[in-house]
N, C-alpha and C. Protein backbone atom coordinates (compact mmCIF):
# COMPACT_ATOMS: atom_id res chain seq x y z
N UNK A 1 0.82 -1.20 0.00
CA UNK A 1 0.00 0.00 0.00
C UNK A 1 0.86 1.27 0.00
N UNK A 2 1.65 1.20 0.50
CA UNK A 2 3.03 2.44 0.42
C UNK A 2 3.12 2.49 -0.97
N UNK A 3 3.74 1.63 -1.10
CA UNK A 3 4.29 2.42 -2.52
C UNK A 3 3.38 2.67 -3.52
N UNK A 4 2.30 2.02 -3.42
CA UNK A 4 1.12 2.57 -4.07
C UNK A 4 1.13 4.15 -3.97
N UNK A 5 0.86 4.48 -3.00
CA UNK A 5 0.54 5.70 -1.93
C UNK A 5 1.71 6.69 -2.73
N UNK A 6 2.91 6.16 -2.69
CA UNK A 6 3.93 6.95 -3.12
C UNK A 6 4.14 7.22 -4.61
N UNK A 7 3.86 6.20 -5.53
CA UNK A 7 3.38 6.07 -6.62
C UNK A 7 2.55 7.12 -6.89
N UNK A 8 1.55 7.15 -6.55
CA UNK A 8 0.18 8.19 -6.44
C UNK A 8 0.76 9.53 -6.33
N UNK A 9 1.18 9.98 -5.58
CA UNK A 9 1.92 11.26 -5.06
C UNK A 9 2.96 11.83 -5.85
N UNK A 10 3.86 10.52 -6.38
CA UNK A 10 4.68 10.99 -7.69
C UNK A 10 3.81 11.17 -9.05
N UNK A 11 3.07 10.63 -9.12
CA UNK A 11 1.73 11.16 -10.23
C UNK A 11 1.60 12.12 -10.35
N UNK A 12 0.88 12.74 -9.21
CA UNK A 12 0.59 13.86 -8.44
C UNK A 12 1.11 15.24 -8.81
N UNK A 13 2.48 15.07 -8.00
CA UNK A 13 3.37 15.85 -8.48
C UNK A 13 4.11 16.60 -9.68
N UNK A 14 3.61 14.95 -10.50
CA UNK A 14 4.65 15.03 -12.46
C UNK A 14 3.24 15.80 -12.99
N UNK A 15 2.07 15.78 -12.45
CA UNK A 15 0.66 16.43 -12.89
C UNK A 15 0.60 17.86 -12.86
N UNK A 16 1.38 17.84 -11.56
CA UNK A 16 1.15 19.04 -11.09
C UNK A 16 2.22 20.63 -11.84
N UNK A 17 3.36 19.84 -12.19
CA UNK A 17 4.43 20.44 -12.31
C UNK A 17 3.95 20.60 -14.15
N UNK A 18 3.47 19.76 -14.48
CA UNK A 18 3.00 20.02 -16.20
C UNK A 18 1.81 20.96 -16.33
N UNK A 19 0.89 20.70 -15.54
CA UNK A 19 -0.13 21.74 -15.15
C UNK A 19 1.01 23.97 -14.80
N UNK A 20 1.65 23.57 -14.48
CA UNK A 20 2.24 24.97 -14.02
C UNK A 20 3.64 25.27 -15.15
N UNK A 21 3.69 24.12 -16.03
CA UNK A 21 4.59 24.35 -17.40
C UNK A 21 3.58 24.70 -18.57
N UNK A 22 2.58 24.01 -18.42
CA UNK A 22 1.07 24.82 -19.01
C UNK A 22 0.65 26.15 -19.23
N UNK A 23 0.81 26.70 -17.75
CA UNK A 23 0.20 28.22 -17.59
C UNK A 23 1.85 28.95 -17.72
N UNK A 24 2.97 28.65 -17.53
CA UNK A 24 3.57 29.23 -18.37
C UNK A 24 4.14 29.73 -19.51
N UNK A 25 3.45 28.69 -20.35
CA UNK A 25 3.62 28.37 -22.05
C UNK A 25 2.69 29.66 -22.39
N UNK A 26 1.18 29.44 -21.58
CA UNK A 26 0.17 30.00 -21.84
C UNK A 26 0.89 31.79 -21.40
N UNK A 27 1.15 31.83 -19.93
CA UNK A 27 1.53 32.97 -20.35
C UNK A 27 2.26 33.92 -21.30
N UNK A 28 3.26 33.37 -21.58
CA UNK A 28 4.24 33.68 -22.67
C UNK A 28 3.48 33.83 -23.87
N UNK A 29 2.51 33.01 -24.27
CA UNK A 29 2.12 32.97 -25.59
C UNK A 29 1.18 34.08 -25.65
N UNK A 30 0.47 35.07 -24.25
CA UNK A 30 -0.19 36.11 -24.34
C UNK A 30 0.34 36.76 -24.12
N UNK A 31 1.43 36.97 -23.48
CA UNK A 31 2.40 38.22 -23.81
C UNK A 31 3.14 38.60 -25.12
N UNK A 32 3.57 37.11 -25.65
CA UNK A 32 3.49 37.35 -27.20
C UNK A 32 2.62 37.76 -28.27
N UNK A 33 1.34 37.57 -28.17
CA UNK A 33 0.51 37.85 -28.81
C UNK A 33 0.05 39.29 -28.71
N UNK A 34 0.22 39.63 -27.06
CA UNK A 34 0.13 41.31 -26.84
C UNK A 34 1.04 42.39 -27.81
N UNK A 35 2.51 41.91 -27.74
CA UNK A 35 3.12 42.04 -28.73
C UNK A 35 3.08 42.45 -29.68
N UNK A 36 2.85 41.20 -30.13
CA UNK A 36 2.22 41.36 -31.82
C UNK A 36 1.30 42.05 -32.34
N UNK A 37 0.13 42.38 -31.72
CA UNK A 37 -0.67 43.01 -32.18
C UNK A 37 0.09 44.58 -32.04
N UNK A 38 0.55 45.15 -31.01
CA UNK A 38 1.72 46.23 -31.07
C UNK A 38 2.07 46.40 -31.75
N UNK A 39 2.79 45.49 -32.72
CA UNK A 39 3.81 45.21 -33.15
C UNK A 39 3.12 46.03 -34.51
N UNK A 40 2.20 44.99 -34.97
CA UNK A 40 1.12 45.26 -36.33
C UNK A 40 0.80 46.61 -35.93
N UNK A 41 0.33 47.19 -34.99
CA UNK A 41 -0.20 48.26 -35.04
C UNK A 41 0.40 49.43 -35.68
N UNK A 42 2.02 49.71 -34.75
CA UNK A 42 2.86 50.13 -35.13
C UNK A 42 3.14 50.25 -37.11
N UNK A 43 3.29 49.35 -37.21
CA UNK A 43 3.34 49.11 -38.78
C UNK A 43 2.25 49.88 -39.83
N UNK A 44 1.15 49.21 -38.97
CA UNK A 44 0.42 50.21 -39.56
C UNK A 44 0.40 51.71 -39.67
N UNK A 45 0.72 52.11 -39.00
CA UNK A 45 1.17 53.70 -38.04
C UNK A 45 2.47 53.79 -39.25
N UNK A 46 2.95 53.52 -39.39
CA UNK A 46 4.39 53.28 -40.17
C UNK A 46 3.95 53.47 -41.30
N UNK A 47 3.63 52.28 -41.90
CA UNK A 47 3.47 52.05 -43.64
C UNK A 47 2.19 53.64 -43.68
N UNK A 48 1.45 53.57 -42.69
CA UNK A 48 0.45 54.74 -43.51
C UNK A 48 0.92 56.26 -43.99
N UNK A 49 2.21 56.11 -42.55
CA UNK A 49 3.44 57.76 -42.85
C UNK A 49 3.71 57.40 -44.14
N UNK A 50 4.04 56.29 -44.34
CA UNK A 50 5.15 56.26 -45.38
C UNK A 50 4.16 56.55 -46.61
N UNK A 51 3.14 56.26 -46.70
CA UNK A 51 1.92 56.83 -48.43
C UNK A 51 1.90 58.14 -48.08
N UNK A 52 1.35 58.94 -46.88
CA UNK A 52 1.61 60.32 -46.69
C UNK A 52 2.72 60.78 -47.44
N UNK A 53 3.54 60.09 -46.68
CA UNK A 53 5.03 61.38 -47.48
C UNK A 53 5.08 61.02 -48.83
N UNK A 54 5.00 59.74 -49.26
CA UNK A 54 5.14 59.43 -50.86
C UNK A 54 4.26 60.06 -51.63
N UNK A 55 3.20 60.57 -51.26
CA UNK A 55 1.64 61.09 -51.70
C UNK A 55 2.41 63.04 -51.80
N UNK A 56 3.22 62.97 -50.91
CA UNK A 56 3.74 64.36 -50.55
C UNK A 56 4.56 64.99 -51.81
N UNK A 57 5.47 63.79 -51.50
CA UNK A 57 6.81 64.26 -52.72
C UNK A 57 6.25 64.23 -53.59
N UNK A 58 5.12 63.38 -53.97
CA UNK A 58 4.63 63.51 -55.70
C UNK A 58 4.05 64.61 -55.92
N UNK A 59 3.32 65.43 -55.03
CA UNK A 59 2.99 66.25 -55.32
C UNK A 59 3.63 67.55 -55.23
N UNK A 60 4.95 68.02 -54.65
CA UNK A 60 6.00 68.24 -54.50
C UNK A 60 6.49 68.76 -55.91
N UNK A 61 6.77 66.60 -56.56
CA UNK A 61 7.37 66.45 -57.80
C UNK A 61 7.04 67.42 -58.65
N UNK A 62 4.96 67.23 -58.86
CA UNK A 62 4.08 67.74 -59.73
C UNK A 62 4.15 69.33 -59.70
N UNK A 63 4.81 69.82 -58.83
CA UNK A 63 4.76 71.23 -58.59
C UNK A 63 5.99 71.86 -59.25
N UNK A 64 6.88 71.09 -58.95
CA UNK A 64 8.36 71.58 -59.71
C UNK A 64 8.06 71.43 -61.12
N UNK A 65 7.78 70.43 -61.51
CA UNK A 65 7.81 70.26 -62.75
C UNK A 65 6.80 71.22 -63.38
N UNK A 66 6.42 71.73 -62.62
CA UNK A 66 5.07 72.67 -63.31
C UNK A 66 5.75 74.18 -63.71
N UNK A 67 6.69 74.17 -62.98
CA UNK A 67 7.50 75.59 -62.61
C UNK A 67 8.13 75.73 -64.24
């Protein structure tokens, strides 16, 4: 019955310790994902400057050349 008992408890334990390698995977993977969406956001914020100014100089361009 012991080592049953002990058996059980080492179960237990290897359960327990995968259960709390679980919620750390999990955390990580929502802090990553927080991230990312940052990440994209940013970009967006980015690439949209970047048609502004390109939208800019052309018209810029269109002006010199008009001169």
């Amino acid at each position: 019955m012991t080592k049953e008992v002990v058996s059980l408890k080492d179960q237990l334990d290897s359960a327990q310790a995968r259960i709390a390698q679980g919620d750390e995977i999990a955390s990580k993977a929502a802090k990553l994902a927080a991230e990312n969406a940052d990440l994209k956001s940013k970009l967006d914020e980015v690439s949209t400057q970047h048609l502004v100014a390109k939208e800019k100089l052309q018209l810029m361009e269109s002006m010199v050349s008009e001169r």
